[in-house]
Protein backbone atom coordinates (compact mmCIF):
# COMPACT_ATOMS: atom_id res chain seq x y z
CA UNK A 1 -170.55 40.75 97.77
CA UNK A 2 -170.20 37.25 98.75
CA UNK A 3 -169.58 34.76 96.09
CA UNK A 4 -172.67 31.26 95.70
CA UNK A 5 -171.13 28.78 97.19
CA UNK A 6 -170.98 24.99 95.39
CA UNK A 7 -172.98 22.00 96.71
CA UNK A 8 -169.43 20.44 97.67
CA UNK A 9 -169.11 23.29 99.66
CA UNK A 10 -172.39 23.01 101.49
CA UNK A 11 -171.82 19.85 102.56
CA UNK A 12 -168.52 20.53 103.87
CA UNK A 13 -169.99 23.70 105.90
CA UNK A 14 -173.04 20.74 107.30
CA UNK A 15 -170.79 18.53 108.16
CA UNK A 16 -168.65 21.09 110.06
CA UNK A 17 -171.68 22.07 111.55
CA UNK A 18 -172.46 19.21 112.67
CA UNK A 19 -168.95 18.45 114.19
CA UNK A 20 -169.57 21.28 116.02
CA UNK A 21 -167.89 24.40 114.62
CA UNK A 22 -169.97 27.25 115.16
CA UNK A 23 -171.78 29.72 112.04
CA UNK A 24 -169.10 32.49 113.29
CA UNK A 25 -166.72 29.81 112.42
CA UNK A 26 -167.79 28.61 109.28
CA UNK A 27 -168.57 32.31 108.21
CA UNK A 28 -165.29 33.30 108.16
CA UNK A 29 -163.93 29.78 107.04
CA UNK A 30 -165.89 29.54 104.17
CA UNK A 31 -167.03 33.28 102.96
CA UNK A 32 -170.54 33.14 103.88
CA UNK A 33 -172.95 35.12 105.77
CA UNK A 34 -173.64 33.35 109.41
CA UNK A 35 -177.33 34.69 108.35
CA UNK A 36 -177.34 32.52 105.20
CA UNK A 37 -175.90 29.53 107.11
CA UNK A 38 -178.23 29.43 110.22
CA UNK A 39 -180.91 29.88 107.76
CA UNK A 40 -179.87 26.43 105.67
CA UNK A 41 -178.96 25.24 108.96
CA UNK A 42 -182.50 25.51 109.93
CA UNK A 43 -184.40 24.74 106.44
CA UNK A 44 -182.20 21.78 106.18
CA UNK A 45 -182.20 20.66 110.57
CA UNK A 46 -178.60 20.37 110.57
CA UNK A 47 -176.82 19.26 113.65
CA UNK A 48 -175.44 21.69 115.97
CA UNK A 49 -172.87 19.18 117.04
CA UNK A 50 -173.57 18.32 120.55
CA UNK A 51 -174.35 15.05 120.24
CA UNK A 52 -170.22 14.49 118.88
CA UNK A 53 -168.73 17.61 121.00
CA UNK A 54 -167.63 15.18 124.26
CA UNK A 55 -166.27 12.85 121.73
CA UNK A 56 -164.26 15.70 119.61
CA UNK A 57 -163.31 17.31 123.12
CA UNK A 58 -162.22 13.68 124.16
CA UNK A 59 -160.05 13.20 121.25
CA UNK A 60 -158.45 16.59 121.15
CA UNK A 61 -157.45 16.47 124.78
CA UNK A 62 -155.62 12.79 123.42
CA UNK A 63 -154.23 14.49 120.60
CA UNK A 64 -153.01 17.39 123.06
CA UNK A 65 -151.09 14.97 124.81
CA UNK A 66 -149.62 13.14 122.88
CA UNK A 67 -152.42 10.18 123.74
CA UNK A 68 -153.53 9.43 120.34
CA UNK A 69 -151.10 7.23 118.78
CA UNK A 70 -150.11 5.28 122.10
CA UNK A 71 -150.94 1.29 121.89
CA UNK A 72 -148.58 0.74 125.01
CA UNK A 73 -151.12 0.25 127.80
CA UNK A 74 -148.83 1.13 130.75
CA UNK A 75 -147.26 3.97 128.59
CA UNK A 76 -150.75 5.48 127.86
CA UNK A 77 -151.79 5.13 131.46
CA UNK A 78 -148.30 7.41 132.60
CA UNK A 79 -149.27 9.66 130.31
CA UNK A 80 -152.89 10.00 131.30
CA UNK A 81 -151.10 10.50 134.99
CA UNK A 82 -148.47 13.10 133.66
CA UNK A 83 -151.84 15.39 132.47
CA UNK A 84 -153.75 14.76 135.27
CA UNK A 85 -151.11 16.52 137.76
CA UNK A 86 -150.44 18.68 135.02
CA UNK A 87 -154.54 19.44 135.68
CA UNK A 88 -154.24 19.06 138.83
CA UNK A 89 -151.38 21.95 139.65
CA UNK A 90 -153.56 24.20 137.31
CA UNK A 91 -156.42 24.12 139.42
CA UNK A 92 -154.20 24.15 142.81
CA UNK A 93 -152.22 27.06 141.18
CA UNK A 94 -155.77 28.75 140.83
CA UNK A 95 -156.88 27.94 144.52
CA UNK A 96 -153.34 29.84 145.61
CA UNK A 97 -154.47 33.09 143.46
CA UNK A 98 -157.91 33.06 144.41
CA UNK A 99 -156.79 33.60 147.88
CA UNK A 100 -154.79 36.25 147.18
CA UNK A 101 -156.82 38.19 145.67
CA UNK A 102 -159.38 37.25 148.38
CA UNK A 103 -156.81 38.20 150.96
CA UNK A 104 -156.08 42.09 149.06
CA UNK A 105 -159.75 42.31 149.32
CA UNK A 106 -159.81 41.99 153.14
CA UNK A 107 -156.44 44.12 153.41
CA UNK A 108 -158.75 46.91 151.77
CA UNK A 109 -161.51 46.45 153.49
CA UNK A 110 -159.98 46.38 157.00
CA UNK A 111 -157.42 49.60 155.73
CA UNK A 112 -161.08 51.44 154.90
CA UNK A 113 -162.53 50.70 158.12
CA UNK A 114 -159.44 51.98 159.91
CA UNK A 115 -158.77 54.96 158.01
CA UNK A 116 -159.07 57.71 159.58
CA UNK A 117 -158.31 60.34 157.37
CA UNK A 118 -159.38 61.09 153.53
CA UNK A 119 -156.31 60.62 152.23
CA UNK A 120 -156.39 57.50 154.18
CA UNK A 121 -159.71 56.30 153.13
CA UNK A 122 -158.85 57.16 149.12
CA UNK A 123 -155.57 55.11 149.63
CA UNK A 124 -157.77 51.84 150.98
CA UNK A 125 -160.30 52.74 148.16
CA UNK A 126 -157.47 52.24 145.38
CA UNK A 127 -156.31 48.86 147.21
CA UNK A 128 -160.58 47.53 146.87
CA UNK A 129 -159.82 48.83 143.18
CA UNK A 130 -156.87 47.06 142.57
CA UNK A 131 -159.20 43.99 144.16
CA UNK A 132 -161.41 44.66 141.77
CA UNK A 133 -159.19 44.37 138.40
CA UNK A 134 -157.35 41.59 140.27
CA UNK A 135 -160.34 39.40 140.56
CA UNK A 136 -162.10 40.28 137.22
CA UNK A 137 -158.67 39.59 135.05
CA UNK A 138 -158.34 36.17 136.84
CA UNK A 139 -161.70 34.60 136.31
CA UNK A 140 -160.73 35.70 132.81
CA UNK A 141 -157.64 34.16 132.62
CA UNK A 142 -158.50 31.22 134.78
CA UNK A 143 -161.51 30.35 132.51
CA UNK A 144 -159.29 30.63 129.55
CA UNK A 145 -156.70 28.06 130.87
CA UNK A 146 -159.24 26.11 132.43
CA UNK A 147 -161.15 25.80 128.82
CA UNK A 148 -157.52 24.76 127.04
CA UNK A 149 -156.79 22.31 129.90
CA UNK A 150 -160.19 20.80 128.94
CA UNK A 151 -161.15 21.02 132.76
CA UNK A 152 -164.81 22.44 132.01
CA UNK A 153 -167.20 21.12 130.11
CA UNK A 154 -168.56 23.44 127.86
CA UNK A 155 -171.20 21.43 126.23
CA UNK A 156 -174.98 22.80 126.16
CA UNK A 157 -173.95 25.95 125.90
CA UNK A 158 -176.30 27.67 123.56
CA UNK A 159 -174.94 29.74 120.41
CA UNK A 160 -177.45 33.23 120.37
CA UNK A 161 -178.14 34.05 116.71
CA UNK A 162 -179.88 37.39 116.16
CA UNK A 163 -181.54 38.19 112.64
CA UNK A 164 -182.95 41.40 111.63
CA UNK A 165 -185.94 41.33 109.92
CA UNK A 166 -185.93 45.01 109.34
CA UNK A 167 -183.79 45.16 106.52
CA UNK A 168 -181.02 47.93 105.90
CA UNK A 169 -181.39 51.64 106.38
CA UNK A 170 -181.01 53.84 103.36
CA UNK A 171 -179.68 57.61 103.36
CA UNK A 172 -181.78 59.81 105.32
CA UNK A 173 -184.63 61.83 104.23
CA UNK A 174 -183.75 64.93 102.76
CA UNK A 175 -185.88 66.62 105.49
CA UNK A 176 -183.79 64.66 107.98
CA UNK A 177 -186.50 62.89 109.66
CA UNK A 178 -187.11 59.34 109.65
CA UNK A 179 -190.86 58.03 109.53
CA UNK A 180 -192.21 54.30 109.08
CA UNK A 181 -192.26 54.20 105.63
CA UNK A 182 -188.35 55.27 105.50
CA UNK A 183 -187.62 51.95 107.41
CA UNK A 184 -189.06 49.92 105.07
């Protein structure tokens, strides 16, 4: 059982909200259902943040490196430099993988079509495999370094809430069967 949360509270869990934290987020943070907060969320017409989400992501990537506190103009601007090639050798380092895994794909491919044999065709199937995993654990990891390095904007991105209206399910009949009126 969740425990009624105080009016301090609420407006702590709005203005979070409205920062741009997510209801998962402030769920967890503050003991609530996400129901119960989308549902105040709507009654009230909170913000969902992304009028202030460039602005946050602006200031965290400052506060990532080290930006925040710098007055120094030509300081500021060689650090602004430093992350930039620090960016910049992320996404080149991504280019060199992406080829790589492009360039197992067409070792594969070409192995298949030359195989001549089962065993040899199985052995070029496990290399398009490999491929595969390859490719689908890099645009995993690549995405995740690319969100940290602040290289993607991830504004408008919509947050998918789904309530039940159905209620909860009690035990089952003790016939075992389920009808309408047992949902209810």
């Amino acid at each position: 059982m969740r425990r009624r949360l105080s009016s301090e509270t609420w407006a702590q869990i709005r203005a979070e909200r409205e920062a741009g934290l997510s209801f998962s987020v402030l769920a967890k943070r503050h003991g609530a259902s996400k129901s119960t907060i989308v549902r105040r969320a709507k009654l009230e017409g909170w913000g969902d943040g992304t009028d202030v989400a460039a602005e946050v992501r602006r200031k965290a990537m400052q506060k990532a490196a080290g930006l925040s506190e710098m007055t120094n103009p030509k300081k500021k601007a060689a650090a602004i430099e430093a992350v930039a090639e620090a960016a910049a050798e992320v996404i080149r380092r991504h280019q060199a993988e992406t080829e790589q895994v492009r360039a197992l794909l067409w070792y594969g491919l070409d192995e298949h079509r030359a195989a001549e044999t089962l065993d040899g065709r199985r052995a070029a199937f496990e290399l398009l495999k490999a491929a595969k995993i390859a490719s689908e654990t890099l645009v995993n990891l690549q995405r995740m370094e690319r969100v940290s390095y602040g290289l993607d904007d991830t504004t408008g991105k919509p947050e998918i809430v789904i309530e039940r209206s159905y209620g909860t399910l009690g035990a089952p009949p003790s016939d075992g069967g389920w009808t309408d009126s047992t949902l209810q």
